[in-house]
C-alpha atoms as a PDB file:
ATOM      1  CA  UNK A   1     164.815  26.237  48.110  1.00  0.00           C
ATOM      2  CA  UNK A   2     161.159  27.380  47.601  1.00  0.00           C
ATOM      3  CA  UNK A   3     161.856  26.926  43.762  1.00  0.00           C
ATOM      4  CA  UNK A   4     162.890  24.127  44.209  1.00  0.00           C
ATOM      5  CA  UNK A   5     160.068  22.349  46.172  1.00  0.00           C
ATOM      6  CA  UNK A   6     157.546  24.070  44.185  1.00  0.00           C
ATOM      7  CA  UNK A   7     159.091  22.768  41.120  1.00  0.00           C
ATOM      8  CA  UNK A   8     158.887  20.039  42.228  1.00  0.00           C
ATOM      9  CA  UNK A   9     155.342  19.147  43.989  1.00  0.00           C
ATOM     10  CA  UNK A  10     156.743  19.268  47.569  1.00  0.00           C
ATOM     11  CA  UNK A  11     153.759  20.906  48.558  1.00  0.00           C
ATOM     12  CA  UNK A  12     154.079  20.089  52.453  1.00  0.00           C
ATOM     13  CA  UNK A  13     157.948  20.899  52.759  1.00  0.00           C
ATOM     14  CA  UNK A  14     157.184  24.103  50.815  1.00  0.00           C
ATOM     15  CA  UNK A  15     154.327  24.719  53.561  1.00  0.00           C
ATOM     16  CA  UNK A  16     156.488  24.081  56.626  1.00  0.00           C
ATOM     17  CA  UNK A  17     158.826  26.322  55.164  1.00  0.00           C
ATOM     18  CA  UNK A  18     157.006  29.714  54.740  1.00  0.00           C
ATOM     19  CA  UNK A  19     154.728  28.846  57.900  1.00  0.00           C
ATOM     20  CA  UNK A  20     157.828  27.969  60.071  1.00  0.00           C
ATOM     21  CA  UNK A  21     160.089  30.974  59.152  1.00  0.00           C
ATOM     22  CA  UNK A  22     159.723  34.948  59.540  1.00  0.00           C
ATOM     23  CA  UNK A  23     158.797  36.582  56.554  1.00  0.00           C
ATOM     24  CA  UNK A  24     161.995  38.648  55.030  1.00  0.00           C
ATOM     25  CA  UNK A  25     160.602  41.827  55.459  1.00  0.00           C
ATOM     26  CA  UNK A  26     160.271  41.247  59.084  1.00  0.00           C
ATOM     27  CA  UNK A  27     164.445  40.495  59.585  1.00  0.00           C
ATOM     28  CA  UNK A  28     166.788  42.951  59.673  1.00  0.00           C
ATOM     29  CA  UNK A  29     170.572  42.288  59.602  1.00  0.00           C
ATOM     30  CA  UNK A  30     173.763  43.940  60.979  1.00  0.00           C
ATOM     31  CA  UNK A  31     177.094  42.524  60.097  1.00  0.00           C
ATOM     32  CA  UNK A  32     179.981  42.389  62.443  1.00  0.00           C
ATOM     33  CA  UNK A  33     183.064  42.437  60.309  1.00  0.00           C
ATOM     34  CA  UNK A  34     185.605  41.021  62.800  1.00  0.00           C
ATOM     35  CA  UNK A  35     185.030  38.470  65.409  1.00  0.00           C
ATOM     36  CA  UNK A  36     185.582  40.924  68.795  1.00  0.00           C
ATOM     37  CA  UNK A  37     183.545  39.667  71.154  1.00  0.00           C
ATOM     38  CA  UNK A  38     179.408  39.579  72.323  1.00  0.00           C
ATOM     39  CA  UNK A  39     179.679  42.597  73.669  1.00  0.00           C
ATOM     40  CA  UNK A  40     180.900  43.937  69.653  1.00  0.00           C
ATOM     41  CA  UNK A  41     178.229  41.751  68.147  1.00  0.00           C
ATOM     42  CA  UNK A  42     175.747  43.681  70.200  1.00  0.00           C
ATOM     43  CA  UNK A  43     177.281  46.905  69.713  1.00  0.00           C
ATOM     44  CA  UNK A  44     177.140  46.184  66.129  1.00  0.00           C
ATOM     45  CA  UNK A  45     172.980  46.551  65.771  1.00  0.00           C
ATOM     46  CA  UNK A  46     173.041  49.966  68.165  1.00  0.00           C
ATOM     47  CA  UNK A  47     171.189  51.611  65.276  1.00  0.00           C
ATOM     48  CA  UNK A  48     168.336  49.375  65.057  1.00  0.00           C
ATOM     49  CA  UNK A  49     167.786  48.911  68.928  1.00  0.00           C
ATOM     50  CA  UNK A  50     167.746  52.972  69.144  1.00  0.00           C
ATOM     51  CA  UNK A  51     166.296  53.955  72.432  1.00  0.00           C
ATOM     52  CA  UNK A  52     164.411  51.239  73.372  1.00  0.00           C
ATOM     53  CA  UNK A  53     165.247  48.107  76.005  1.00  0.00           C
ATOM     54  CA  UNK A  54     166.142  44.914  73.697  1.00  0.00           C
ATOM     55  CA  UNK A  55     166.334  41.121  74.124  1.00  0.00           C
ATOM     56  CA  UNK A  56     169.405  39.185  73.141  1.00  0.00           C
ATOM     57  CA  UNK A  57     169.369  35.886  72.307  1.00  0.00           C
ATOM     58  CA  UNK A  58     172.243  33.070  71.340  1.00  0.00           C
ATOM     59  CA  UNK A  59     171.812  30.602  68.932  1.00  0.00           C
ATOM     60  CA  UNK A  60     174.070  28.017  70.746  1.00  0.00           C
ATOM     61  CA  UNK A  61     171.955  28.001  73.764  1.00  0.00           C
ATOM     62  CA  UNK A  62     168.422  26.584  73.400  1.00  0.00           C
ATOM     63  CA  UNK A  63     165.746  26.249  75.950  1.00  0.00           C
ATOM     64  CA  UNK A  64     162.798  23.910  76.035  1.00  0.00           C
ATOM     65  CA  UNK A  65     160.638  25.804  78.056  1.00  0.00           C
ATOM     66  CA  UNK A  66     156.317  26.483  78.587  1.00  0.00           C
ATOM     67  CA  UNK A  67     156.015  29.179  78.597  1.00  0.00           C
ATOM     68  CA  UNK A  68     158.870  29.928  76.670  1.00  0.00           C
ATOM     69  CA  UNK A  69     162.358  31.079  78.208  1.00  0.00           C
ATOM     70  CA  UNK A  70     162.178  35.176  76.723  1.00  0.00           C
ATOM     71  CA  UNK A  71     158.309  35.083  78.254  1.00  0.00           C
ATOM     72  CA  UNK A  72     158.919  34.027  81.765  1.00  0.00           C
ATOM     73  CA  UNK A  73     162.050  36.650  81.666  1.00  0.00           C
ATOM     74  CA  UNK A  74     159.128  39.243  80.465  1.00  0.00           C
ATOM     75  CA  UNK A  75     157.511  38.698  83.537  1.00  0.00           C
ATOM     76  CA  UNK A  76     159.991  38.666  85.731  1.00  0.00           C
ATOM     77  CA  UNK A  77     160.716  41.887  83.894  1.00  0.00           C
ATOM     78  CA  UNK A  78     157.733  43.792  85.123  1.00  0.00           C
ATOM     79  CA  UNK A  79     158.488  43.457  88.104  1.00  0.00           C
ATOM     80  CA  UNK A  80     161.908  44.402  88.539  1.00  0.00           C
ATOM     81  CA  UNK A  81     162.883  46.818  85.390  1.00  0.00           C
ATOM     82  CA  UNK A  82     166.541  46.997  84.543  1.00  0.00           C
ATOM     83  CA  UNK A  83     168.483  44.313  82.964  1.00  0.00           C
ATOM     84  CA  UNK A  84     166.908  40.686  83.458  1.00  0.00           C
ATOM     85  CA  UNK A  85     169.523  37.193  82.276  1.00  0.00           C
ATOM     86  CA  UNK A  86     168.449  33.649  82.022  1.00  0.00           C
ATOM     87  CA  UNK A  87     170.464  32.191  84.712  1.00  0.00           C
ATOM     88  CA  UNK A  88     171.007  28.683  86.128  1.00  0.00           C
ATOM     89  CA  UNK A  89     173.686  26.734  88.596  1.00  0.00           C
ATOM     90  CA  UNK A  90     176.743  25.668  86.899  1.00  0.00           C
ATOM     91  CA  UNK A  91     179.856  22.581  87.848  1.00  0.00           C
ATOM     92  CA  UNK A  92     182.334  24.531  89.941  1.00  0.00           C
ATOM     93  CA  UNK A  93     184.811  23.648  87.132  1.00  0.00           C
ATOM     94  CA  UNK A  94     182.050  25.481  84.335  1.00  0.00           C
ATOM     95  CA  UNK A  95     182.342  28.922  85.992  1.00  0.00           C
ATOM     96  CA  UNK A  96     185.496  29.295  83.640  1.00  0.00           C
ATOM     97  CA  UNK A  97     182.788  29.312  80.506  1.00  0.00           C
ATOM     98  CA  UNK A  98     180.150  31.525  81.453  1.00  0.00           C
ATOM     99  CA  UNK A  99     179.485  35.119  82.691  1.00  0.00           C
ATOM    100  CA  UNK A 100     178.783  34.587  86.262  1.00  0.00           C
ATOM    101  CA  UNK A 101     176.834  36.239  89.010  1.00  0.00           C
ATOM    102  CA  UNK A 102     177.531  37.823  92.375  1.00  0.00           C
ATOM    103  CA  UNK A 103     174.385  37.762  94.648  1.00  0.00           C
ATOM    104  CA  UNK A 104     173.119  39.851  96.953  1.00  0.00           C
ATOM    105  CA  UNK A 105     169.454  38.838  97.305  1.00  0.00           C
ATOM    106  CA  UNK A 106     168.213  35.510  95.600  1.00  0.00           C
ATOM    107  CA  UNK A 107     164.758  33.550  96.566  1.00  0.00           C
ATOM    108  CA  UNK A 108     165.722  30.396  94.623  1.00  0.00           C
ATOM    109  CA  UNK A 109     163.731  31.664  91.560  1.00  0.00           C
ATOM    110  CA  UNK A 110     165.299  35.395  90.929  1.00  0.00           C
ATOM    111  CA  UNK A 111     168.210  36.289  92.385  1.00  0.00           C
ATOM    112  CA  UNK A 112     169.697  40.054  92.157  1.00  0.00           C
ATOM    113  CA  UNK A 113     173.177  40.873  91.352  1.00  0.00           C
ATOM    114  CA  UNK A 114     175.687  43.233  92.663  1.00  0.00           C
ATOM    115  CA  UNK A 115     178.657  41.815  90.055  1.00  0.00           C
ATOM    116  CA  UNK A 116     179.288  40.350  87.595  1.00  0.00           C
ATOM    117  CA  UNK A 117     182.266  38.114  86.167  1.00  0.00           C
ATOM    118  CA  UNK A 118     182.812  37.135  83.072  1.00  0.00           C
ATOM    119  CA  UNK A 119     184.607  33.583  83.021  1.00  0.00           C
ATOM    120  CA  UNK A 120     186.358  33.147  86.505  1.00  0.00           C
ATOM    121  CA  UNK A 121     188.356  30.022  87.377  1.00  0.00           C
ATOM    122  CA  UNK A 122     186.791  28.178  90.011  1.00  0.00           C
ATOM    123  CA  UNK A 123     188.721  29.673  92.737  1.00  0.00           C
ATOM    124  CA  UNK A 124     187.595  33.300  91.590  1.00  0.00           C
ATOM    125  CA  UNK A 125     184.258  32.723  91.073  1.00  0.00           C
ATOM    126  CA  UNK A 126     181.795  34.350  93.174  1.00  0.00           C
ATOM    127  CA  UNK A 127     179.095  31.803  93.003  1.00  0.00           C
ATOM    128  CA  UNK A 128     178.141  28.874  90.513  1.00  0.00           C
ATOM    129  CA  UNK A 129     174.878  31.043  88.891  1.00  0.00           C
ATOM    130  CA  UNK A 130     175.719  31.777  85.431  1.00  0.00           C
ATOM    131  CA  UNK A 131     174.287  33.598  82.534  1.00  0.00           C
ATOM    132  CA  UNK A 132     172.561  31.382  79.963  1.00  0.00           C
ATOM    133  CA  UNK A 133     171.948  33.155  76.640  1.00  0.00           C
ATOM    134  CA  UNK A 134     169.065  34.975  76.596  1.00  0.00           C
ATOM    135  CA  UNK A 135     169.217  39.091  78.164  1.00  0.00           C
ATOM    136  CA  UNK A 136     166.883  41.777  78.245  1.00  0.00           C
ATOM    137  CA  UNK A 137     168.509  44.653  78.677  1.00  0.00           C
ATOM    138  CA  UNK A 138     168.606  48.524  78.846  1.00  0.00           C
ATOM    139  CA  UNK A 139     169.725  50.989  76.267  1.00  0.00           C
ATOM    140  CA  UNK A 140     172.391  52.276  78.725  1.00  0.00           C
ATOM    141  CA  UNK A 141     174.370  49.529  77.892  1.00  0.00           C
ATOM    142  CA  UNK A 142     175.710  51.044  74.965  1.00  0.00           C
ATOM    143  CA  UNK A 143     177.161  53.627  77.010  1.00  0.00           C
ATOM    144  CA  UNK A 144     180.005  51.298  78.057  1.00  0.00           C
ATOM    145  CA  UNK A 145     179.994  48.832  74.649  1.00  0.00           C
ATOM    146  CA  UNK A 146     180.857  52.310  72.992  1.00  0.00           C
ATOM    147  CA  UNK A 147     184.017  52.514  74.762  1.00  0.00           C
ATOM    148  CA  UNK A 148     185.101  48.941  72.953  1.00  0.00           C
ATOM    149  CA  UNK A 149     187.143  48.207  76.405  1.00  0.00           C
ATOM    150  CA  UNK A 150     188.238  44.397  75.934  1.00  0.00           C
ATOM    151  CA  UNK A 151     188.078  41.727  78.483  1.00  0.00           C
ATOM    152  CA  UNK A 152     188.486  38.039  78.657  1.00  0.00           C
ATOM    153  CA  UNK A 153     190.423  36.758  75.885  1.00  0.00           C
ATOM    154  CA  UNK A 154     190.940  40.062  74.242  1.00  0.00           C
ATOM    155  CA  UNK A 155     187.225  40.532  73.162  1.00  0.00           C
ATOM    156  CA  UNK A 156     184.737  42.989  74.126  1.00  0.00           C
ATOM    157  CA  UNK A 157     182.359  41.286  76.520  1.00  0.00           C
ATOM    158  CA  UNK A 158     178.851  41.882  76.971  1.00  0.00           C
ATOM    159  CA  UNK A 159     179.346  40.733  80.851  1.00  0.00           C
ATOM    160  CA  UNK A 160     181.868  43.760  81.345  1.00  0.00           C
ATOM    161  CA  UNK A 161     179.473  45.873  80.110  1.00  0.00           C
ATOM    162  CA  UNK A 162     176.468  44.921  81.894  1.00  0.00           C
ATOM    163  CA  UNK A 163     178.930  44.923  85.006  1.00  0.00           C
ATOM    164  CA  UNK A 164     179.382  48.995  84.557  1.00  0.00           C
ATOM    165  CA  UNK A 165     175.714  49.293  84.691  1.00  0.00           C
ATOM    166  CA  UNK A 166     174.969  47.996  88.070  1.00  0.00           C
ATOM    167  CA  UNK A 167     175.442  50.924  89.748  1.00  0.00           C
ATOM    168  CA  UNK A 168     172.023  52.524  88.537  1.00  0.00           C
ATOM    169  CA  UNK A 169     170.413  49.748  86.746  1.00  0.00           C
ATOM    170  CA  UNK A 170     168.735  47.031  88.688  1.00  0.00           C
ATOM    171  CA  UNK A 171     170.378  43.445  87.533  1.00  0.00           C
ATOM    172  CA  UNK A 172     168.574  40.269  88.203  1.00  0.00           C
ATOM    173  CA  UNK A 173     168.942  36.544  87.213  1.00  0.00           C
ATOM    174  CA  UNK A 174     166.104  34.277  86.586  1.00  0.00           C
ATOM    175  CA  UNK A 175     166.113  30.495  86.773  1.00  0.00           C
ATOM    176  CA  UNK A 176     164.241  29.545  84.021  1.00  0.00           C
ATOM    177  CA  UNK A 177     161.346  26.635  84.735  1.00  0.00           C
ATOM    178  CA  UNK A 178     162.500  24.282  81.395  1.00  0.00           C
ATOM    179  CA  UNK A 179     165.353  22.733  79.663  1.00  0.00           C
ATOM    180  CA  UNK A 180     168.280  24.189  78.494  1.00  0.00           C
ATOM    181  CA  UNK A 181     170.801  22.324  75.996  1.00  0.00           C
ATOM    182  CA  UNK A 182     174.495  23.544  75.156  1.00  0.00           C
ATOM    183  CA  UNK A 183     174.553  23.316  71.584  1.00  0.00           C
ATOM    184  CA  UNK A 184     178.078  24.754  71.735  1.00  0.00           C
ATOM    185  CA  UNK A 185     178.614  20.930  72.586  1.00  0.00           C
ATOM    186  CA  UNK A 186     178.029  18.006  70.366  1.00  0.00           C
ATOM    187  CA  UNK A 187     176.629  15.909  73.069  1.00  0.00           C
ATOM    188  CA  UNK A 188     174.550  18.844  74.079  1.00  0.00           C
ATOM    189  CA  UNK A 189     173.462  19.613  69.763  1.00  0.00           C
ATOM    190  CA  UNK A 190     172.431  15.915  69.629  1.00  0.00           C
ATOM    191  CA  UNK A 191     170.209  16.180  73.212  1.00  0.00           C
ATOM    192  CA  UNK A 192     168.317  19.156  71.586  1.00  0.00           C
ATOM    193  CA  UNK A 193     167.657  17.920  68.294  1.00  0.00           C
ATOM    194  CA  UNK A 194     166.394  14.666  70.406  1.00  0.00           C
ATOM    195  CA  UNK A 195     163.708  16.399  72.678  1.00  0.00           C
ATOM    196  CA  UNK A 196     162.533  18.777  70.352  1.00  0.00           C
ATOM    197  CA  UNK A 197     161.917  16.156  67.801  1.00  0.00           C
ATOM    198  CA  UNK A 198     159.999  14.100  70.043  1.00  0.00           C
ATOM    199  CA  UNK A 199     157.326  16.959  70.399  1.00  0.00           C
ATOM    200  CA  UNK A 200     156.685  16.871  66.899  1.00  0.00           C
ATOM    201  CA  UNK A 201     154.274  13.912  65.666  1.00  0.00           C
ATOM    202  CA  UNK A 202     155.433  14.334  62.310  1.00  0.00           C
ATOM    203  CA  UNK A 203     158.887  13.269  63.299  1.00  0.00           C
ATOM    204  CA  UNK A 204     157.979  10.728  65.857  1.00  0.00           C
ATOM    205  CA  UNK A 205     155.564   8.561  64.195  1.00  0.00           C
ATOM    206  CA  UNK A 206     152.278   9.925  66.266  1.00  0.00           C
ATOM    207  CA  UNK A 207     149.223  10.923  64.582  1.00  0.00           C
END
């Protein structure tokens, strides 16, 4: 594509493009060869995460958020260690979608969990707060992924996992101040490509 523009005198495309994206060097890949699960796909870059806690973050949920989503989690992080989720209230008939948290303490901002589970019917679900797609989390995790126990619909689930760590890893939920859009969802893909065009002048006709 970079060929392509050059070759072509698309000098501010070309621009947008290297300034907007990571340089290669800087991404790393693992490839999961079968579709098993989150909890797999996680599993799946062990070697790079080592030691160390590590953020996860899906594609199909995006949050419009100042500061962003992953650096009000950080905070919240310092304070409480262990695994932090992006967490907000959910339709009763949702819960059956998400990975859903059972609360012990919760001051309407960060709530801790003593359970977690992953996509309850209505009637089993413990409360409406559910996980949104962004995770820091503890090596320790891998502990239980390692085990490749499978859950919900046959897959390995990160939420099962996490659920085995409670017992000596603090596990809170933040509600994130910002936005979040489904893009799992057309309606919800269309909302997000909406309101994050309309902070850009270039799309939006401003100066």
């Amino acid at each position: 594509l970079e060929s392509f523009l050059e070759a072509r005198g698309k000098t501010e495309a070309l621009a947008s493009i290297r300034d907007d994206f990571p340089h290669p060097k800087k991404i790393s890949f693992a490839r999961q060869g079968d579709p098993l699960g989150l909890g797999h796909a996680v599993w799946c870059a062990r070697d790079f995460i080592g030691n160390e806690p590590f953020a996860v973050l899906l594609p199909d949920d995006l949050i419009q958020a100042t500061p962003g989503c992953l650096s009000q989690m950080m905070d919240a992080y310092q304070g409480t260690g262990g695994n932090v989720v992006a967490v907000e209230e959910v339709a009763a008939d949702l819960t059956s979608r998400y990975g859903i948290l059972d609360v012990t303490e919760d001051d309407g901002r960060l709530a801790r969990a003593k359970g977690l589970v992953e996509k309850p019917s209505p009637d089993d679900a413990p409360s409406r707060l559910a996980i949104i797609g962004r995770y820091i989390l503890q090596p320790e995790v891998f502990e239980h992924l390692d085990k490749k126990v499978t859950g919900a619909g046959g897959e390995i689930q990160l939420t099962d996992a996490l659920a085995a760590t409670l017992e000596g890893t603090p596990f809170h939920g933040l509600r994130i101040d910002g936005r979040r859009f489904d893009c799992g969802s057309k309606m919800g893909f269309v909302e997000a490509n909406s309101a994050f065009a309309a902070e850009r002048s270039d799309l939006h006709g401003g100066g």
